[in-house]
PDB file of N, CA and C in Angstrom:
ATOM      1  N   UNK A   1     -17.423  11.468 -31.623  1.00  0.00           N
ATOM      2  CA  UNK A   1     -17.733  10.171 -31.056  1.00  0.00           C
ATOM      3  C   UNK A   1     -16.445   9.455 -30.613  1.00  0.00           C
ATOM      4  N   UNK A   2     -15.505   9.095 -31.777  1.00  0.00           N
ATOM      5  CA  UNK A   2     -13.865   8.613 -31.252  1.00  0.00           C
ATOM      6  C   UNK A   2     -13.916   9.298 -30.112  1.00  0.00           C
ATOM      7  N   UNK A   3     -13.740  10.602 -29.882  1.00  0.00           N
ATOM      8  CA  UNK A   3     -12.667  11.299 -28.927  1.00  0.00           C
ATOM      9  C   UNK A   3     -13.493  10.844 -27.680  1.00  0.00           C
ATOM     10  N   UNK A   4     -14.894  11.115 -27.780  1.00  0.00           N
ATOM     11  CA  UNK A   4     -15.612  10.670 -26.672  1.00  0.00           C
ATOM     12  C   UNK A   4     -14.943   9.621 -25.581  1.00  0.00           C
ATOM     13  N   UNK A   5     -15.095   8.507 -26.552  1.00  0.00           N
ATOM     14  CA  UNK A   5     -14.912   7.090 -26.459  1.00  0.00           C
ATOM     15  C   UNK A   5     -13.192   7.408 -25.662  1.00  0.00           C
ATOM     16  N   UNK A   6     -12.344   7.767 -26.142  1.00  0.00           N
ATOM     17  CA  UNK A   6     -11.399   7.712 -25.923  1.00  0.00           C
ATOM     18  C   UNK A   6     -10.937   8.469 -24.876  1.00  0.00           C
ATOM     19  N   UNK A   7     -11.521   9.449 -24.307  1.00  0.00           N
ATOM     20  CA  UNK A   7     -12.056  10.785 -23.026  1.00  0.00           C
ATOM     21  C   UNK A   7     -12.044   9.347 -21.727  1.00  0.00           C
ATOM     22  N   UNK A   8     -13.234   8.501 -22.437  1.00  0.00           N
ATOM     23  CA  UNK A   8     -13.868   8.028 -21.085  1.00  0.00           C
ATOM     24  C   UNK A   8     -12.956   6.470 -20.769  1.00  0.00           C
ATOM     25  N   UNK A   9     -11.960   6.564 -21.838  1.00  0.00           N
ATOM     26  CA  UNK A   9     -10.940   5.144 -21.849  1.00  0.00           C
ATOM     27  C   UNK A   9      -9.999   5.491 -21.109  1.00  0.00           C
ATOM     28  N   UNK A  10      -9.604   6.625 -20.921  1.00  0.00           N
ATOM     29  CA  UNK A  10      -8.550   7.154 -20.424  1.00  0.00           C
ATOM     30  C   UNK A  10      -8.908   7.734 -19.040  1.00  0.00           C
ATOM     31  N   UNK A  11     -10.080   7.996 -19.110  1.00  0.00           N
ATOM     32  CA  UNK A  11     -10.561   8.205 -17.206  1.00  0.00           C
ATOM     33  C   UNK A  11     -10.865   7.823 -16.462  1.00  0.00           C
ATOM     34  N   UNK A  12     -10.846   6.155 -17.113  1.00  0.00           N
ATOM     35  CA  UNK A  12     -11.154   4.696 -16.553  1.00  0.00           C
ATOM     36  C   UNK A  12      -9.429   4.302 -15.923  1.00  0.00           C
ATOM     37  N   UNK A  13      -8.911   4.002 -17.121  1.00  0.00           N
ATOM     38  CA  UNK A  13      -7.652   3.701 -16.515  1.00  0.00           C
ATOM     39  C   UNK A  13      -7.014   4.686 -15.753  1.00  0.00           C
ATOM     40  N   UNK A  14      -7.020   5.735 -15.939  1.00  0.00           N
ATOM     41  CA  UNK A  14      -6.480   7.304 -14.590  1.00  0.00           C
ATOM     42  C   UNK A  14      -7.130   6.395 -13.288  1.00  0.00           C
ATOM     43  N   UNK A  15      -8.580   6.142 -13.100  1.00  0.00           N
ATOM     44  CA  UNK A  15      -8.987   6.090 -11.765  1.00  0.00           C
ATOM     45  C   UNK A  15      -8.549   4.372 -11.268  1.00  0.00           C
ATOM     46  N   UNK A  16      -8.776   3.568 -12.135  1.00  0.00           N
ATOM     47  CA  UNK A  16      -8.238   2.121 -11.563  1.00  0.00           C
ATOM     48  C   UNK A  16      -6.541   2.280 -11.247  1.00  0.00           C
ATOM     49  N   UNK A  17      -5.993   3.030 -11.836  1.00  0.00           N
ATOM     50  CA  UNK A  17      -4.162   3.059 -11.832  1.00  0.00           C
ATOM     51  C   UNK A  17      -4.447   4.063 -10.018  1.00  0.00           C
ATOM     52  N   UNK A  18      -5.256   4.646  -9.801  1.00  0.00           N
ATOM     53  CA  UNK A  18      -4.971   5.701  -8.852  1.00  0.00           C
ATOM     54  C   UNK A  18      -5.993   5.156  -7.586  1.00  0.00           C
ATOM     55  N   UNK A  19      -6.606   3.987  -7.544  1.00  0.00           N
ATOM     56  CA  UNK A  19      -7.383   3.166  -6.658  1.00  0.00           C
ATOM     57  C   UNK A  19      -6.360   2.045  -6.648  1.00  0.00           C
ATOM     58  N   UNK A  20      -5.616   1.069  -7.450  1.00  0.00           N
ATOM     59  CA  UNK A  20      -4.658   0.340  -7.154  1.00  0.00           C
ATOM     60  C   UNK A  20      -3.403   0.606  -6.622  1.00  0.00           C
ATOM     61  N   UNK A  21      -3.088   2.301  -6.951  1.00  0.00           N
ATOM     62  CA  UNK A  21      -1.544   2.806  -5.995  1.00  0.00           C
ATOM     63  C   UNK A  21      -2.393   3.235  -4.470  1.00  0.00           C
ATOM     64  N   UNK A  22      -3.293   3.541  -4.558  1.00  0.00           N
ATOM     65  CA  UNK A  22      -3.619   3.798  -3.365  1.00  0.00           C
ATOM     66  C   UNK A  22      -3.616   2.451  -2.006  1.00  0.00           C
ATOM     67  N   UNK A  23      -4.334   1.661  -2.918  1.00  0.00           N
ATOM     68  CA  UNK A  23      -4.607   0.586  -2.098  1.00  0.00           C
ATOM     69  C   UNK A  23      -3.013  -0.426  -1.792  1.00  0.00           C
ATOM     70  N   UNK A  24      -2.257  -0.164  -2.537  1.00  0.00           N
ATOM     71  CA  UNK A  24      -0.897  -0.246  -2.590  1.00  0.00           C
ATOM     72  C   UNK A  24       0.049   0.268  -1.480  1.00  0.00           C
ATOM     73  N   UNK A  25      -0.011   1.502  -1.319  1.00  0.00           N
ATOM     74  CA  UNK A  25       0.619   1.950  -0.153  1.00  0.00           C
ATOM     75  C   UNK A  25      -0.206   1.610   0.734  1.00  0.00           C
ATOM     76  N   UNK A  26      -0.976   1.320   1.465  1.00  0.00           N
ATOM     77  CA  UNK A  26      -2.155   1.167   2.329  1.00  0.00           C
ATOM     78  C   UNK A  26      -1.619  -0.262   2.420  1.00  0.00           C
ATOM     79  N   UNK A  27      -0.921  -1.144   1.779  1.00  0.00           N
ATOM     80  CA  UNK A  27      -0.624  -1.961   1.983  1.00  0.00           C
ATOM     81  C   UNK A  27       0.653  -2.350   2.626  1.00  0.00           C
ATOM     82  N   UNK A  28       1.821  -1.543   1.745  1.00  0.00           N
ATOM     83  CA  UNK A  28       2.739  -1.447   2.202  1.00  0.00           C
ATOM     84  C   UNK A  28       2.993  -0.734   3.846  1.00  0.00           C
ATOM     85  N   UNK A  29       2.269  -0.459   4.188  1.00  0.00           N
ATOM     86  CA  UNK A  29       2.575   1.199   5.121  1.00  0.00           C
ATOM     87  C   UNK A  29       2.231   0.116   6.665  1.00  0.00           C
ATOM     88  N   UNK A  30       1.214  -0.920   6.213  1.00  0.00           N
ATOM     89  CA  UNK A  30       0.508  -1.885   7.419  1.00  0.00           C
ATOM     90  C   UNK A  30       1.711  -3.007   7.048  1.00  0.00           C
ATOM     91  N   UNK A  31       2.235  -3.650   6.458  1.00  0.00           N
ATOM     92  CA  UNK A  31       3.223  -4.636   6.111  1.00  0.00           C
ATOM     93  C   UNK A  31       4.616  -3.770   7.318  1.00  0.00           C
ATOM     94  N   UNK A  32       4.518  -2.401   7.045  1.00  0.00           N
ATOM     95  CA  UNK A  32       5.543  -1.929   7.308  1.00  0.00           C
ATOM     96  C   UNK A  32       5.831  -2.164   9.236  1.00  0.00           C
ATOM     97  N   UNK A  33       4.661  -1.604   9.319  1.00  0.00           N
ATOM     98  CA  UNK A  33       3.963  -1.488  10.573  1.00  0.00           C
ATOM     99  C   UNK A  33       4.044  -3.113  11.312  1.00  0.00           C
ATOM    100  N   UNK A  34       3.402  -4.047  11.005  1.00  0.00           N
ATOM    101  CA  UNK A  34       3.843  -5.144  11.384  1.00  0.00           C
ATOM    102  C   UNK A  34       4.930  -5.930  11.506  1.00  0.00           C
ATOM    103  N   UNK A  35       6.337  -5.194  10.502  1.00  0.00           N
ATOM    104  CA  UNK A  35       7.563  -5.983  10.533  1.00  0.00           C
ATOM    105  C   UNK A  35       7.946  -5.063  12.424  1.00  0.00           C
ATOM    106  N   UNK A  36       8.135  -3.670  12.115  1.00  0.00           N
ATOM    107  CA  UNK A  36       7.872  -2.748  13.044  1.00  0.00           C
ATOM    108  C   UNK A  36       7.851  -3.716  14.438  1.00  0.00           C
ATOM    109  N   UNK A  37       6.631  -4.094  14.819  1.00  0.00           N
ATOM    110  CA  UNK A  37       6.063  -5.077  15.913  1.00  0.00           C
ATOM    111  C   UNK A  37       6.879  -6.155  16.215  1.00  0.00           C
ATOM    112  N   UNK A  38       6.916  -6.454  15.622  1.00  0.00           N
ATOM    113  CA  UNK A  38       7.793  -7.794  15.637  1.00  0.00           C
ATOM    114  C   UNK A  38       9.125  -8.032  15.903  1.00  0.00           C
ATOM    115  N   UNK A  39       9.661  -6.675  15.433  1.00  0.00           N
ATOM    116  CA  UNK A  39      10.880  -6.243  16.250  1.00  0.00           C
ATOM    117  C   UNK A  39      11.279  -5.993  17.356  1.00  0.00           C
ATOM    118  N   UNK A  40      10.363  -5.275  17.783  1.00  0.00           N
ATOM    119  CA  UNK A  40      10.157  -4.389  19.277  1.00  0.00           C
ATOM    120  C   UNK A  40       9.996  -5.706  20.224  1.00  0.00           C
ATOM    121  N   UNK A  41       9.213  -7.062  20.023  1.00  0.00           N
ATOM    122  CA  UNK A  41       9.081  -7.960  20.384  1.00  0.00           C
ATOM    123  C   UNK A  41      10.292  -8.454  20.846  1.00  0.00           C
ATOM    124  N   UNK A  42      11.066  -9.152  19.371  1.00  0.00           N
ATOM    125  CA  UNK A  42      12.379  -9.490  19.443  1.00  0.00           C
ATOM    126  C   UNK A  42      12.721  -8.750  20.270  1.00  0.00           C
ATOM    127  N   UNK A  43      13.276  -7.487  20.243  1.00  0.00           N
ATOM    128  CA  UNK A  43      14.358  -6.696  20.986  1.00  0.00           C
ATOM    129  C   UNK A  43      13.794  -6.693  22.673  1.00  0.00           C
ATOM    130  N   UNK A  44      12.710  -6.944  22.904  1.00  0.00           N
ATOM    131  CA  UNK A  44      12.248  -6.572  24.362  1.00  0.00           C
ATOM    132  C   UNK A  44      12.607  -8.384  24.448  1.00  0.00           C
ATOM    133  N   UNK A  45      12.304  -9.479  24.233  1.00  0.00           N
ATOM    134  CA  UNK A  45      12.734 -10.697  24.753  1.00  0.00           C
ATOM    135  C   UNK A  45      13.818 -10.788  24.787  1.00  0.00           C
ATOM    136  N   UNK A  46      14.856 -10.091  23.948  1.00  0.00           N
ATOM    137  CA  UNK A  46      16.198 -10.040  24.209  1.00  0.00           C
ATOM    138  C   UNK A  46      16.699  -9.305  25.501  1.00  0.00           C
ATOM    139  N   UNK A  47      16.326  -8.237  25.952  1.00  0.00           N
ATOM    140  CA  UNK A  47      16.576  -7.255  27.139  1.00  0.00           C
ATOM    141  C   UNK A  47      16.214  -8.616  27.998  1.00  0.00           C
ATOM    142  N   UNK A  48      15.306  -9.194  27.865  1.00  0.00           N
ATOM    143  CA  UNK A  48      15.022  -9.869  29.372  1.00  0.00           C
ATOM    144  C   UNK A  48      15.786 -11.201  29.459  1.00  0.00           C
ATOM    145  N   UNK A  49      16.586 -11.462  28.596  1.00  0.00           N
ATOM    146  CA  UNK A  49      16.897 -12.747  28.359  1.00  0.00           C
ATOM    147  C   UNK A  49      18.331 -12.312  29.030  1.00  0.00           C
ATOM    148  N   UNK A  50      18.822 -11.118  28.640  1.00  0.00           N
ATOM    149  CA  UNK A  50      20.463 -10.259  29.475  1.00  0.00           C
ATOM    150  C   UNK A  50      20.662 -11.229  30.565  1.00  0.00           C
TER     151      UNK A  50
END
């Protein structure tokens, strides 16, 4: 019964730790992506500003 209990405590936290890194990079990766943009912006108003 313990071990049971303790099987299904531990395969709870495995899947929330491995749904929160996921959703984590998925975050970072679009954060990344938008600094990205914003640059290309900058740098192209700068060319035209020469």
């Amino acid at each position: 019964m313990f071990k049971r209990v303790v099987s299904t405590l531990f395969a709870s936290v495995f899947l929330t730790g491995l749904i929160a890194t996921s959703a984590g990079c998925n975050t970072v990766h679009g954060m990344g992506q938008d600094i990205e943009q914003g640059g290309a912006k900058i740098k192209e108003e700068a060319n035209e500003r020469r």
